[in-house]
Protein backbone atom coordinates (compact mmCIF):
# COMPACT_ATOMS: atom_id res chain seq x y z
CA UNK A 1 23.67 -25.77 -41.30
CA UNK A 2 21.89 -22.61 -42.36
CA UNK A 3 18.86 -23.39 -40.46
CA UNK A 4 21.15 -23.84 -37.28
CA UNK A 5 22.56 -20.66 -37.83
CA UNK A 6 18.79 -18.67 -38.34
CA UNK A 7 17.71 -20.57 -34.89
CA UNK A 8 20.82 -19.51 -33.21
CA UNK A 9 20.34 -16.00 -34.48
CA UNK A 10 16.88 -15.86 -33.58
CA UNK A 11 17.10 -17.79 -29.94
CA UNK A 12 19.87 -14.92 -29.11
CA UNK A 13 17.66 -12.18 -29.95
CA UNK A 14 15.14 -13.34 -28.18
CA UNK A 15 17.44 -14.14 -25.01
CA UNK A 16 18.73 -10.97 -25.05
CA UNK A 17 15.58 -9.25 -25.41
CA UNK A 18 14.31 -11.17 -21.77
CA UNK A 19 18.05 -10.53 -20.26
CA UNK A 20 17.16 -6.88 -20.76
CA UNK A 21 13.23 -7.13 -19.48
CA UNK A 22 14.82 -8.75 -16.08
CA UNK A 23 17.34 -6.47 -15.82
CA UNK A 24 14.63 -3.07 -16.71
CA UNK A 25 12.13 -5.30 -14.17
CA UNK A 26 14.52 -6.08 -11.04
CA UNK A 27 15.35 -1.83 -11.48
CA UNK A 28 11.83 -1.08 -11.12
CA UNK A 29 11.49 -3.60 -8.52
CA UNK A 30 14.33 -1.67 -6.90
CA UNK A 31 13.26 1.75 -7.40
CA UNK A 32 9.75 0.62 -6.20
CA UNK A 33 10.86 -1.06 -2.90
CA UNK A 34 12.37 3.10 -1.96
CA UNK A 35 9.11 4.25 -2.32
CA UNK A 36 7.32 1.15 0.43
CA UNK A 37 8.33 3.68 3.65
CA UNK A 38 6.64 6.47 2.35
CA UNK A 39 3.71 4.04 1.84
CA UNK A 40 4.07 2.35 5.14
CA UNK A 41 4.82 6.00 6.88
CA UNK A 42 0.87 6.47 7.60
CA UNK A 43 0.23 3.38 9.68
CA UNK A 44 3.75 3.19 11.64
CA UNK A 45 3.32 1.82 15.06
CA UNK A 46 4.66 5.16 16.61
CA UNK A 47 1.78 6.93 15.45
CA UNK A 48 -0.51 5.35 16.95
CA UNK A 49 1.53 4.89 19.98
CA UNK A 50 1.15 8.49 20.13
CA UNK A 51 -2.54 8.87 19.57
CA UNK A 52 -3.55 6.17 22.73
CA UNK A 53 -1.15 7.94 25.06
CA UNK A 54 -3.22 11.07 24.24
CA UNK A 55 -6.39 9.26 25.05
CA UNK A 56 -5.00 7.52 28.09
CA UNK A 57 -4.09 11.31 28.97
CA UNK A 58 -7.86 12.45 27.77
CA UNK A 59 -9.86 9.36 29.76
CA UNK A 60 -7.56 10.38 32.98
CA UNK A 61 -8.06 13.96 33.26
CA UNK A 62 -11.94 13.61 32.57
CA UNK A 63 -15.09 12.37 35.13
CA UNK A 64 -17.59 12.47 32.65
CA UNK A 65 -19.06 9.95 29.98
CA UNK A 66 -19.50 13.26 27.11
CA UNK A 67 -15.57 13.74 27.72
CA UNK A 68 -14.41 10.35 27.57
CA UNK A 69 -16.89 10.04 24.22
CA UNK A 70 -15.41 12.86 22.55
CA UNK A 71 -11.47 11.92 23.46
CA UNK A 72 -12.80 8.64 21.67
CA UNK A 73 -13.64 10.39 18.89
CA UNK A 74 -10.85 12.40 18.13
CA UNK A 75 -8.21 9.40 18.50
CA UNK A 76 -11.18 7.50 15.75
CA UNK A 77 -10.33 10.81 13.79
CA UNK A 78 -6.65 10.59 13.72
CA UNK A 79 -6.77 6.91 12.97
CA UNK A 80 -9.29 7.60 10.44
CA UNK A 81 -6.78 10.15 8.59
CA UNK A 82 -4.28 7.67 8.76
CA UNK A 83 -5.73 4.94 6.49
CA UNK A 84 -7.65 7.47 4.27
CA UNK A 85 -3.92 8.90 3.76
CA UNK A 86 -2.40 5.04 2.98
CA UNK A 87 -5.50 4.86 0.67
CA UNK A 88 -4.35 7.47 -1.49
CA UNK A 89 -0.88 6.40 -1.31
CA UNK A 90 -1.30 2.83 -2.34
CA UNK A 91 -3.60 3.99 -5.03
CA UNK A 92 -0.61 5.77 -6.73
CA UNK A 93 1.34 2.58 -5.66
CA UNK A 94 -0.90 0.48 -8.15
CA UNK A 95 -0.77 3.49 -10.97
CA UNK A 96 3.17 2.44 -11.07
CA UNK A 97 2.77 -1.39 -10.58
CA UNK A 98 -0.02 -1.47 -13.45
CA UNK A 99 1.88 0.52 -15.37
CA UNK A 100 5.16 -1.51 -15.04
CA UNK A 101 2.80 -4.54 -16.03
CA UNK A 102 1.21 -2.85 -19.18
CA UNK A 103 4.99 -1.65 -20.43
CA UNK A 104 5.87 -5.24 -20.25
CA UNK A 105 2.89 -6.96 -21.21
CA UNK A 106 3.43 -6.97 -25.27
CA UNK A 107 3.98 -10.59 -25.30
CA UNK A 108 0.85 -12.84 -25.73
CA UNK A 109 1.63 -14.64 -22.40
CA UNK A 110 2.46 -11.51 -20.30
CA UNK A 111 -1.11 -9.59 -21.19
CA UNK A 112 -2.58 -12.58 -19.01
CA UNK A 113 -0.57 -12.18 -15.98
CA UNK A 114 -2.24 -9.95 -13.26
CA UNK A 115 -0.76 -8.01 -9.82
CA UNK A 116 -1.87 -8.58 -6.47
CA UNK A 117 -4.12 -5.88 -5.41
CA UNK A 118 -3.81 -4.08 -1.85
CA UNK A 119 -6.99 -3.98 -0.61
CA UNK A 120 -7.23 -1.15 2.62
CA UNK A 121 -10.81 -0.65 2.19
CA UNK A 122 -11.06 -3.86 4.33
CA UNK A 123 -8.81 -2.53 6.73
CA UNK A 124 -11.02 1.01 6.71
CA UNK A 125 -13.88 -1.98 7.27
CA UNK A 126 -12.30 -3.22 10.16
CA UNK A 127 -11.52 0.24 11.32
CA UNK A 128 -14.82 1.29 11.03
CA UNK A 129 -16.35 -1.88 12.61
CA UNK A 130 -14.16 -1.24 15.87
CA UNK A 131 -15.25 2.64 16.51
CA UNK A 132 -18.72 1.76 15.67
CA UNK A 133 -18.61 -0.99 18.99
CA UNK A 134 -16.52 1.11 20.87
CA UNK A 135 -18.72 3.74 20.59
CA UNK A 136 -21.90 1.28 21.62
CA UNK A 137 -19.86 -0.09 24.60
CA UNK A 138 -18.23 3.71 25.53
CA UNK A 139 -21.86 5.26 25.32
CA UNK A 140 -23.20 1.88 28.07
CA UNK A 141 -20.01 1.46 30.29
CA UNK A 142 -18.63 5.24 30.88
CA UNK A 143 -22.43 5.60 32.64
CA UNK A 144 -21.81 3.97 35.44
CA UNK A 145 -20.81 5.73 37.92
CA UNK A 146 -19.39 3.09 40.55
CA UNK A 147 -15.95 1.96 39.35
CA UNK A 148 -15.31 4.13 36.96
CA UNK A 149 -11.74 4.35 36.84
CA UNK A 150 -11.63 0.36 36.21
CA UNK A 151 -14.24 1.00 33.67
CA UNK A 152 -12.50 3.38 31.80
CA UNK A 153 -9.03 1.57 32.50
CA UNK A 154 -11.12 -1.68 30.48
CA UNK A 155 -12.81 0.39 28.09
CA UNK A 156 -8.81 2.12 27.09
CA UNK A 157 -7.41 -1.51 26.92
CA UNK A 158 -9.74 -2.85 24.85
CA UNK A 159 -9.62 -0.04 22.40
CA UNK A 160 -5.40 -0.25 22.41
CA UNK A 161 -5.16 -3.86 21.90
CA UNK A 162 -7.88 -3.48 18.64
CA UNK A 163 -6.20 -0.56 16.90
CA UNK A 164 -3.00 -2.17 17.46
CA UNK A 165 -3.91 -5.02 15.39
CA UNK A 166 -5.64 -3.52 12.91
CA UNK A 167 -2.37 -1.19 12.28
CA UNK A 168 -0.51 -4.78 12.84
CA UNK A 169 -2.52 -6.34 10.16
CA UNK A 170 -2.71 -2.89 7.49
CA UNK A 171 1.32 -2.60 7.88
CA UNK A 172 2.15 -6.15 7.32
CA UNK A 173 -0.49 -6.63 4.20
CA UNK A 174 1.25 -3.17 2.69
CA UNK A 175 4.55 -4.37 3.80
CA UNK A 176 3.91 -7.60 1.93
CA UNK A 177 2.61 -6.25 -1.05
CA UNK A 178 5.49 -3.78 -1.65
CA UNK A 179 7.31 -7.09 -1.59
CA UNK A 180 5.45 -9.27 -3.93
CA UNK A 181 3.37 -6.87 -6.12
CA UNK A 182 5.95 -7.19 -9.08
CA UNK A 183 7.26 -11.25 -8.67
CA UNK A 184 4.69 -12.46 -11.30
CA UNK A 185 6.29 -10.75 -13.75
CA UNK A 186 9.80 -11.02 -12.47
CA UNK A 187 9.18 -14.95 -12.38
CA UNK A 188 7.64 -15.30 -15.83
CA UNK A 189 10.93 -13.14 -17.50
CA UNK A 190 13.17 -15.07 -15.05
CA UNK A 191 11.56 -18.59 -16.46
CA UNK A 192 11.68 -17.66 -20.06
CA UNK A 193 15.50 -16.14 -19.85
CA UNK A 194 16.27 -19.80 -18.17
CA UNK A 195 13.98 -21.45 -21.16
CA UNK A 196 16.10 -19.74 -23.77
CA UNK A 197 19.58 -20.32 -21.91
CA UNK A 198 18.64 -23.84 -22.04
CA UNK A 199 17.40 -24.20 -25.66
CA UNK A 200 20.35 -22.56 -27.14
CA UNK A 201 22.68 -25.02 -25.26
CA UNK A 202 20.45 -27.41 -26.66
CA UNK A 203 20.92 -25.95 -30.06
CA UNK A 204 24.51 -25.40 -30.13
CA UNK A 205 25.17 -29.43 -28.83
CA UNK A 206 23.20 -30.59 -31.68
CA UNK A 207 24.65 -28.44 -34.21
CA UNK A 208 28.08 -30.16 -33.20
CA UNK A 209 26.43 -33.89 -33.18
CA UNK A 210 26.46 -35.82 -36.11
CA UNK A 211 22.72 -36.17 -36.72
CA UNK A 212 21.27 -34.69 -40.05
CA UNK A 213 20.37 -31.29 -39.85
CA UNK A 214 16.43 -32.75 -40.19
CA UNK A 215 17.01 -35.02 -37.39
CA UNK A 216 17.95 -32.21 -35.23
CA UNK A 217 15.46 -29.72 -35.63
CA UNK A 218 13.13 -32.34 -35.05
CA UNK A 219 14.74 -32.87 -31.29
CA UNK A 220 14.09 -29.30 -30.46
C-alpha cells in the first residue's frame, strides 16, 4: 500500500507541475497573439494600396521613360522599408518564442523540440527578384514611344498584381506563424498532462482491485 501511496504522491506532483506549464504556456500564447498586429502592421494591404495609387498618379502625370523609372523606384523604396521593418520585428518575435522554449525546455524531452522559424528573407528574395525585372522590362518598354499610355497602363498592372502577392504571401506566412510558432510545445505539455490524468486513474483503480500490490505495479 505504501508504494501506491509514493506513486500517487509522485504522479500528482508531476501532474500538477504540467497543469501549471499549460496554463504559464496558453498565457504566453495569449500575450504573444496581442503582439501579431504590430508584426503584421508593416505589410498590411492598405499600405501598399497606398503606395500603387501614388505610382498610378506618378506614371500618369509623366511622358518620359527617366520619370516613370524613378516613380518605380521610389514605390521599390517604400516596399523595401516595409519588409526590412517586418524583418526587425519578427526578429524580436523569435527572441520571445525562443525564449518561451528555453524557460520550458528543462525536461529531457522538451530540449529536443524546436519552433518554426519565419523566414522573410525569402520574401525580401522575392521582393528583390520582382524590382530587379521590373526594372529590365521598365528600362525596354517605357522607350517606345507609340502606345505609350497602354504600355505604361501594362507595365503598372503587372507591377500591382506582383507586389500584391508577395504582400499576400509575407502576411499570411507571418499571420500563420504568430499562430503556430508556440503549438509544439503547447501539444507536448497538453499530451503529457493527458498521460498523467490517465496513469493516475490507472493507479487509483488498481489500488482499489484486489491484485497484490506486486501484481499491480507490474500493470503500470
Amino acid at each position: 500500500r505504501g508504494q501506491f501511496t509514493d506513486l500517487n504522491k509522485k504522479t500528482k506532483a508531476e501532474q500538477a507541475f504540467y497543469h501549471k506549464r499549460l496554463l504559464l504556456l496558453k498565457s504566453s500564447h495569449k500575450l504573444f497573439q496581442k503582439q501579431a498586429p504590430k508584426l503584421l502592421a508593416p505589410i498590411k494591404q492598405s499600405k501598399l494600396d497606398g503606395y500603387l495609387a501614388q505610382l498610378q498618379e506618378d506614371f500618369s502625370g509623366t511622358w518620359s521613360s527617366k520619370g516613370a523609372g524613378k516613380a518605380t523606384q521610389t514605390f521599390f523604396k517604400s516596399i523595401e522599408a516595409d519588409f526590412q521593418l517586418l524583418k526587425e520585428e519578427a526578429e524580436q518575435a523569435e527572441n520571445i518564442i525562443a525564449d518561451t522554449y528555453s524557460e520550458y525546455g528543462n525536461d529531457q524531452f522538451i530540449s529536443t523540440l524546436t519552433y518554426p522559424i519565419l523566414n522573410i528573407d525569402k520574401h525580401i528574395h522575392d521582393l528583390t527578384d520582382l524590382q530587379t525585372n521590373s526594372s529590365r522590362y521598365g528600362s525596354s518598354v517605357l522607350n517606345i514611344l507609340s502606345e505609350r499610355a497602354f504600355v505604361s497602363k501594362r507595365f503598372y498592372a503587372t507591377i500591382a498584381e506582383e507586389s500584391k502577392r508577395l504582400y499576400k504571401d509575407a502576411f499570411e506566412d507571418t499571420r500563420n506563424w504568430c499562430k503556430f510558432a508556440l503549438s509544439p510545445i503547447l501539444q507536448h505539455a497538453q499530451q503529457q498532462k493527458k498521460m498523467l490524468d490517465d496513469h493516475l486513474v490507472k493507479i487509483r483503480g488498481l489500488a482499489q482491485s484486489g491484485s497484490s500490490t506486486k501484481e499491480q505495479v507490474q500493470k503500470l
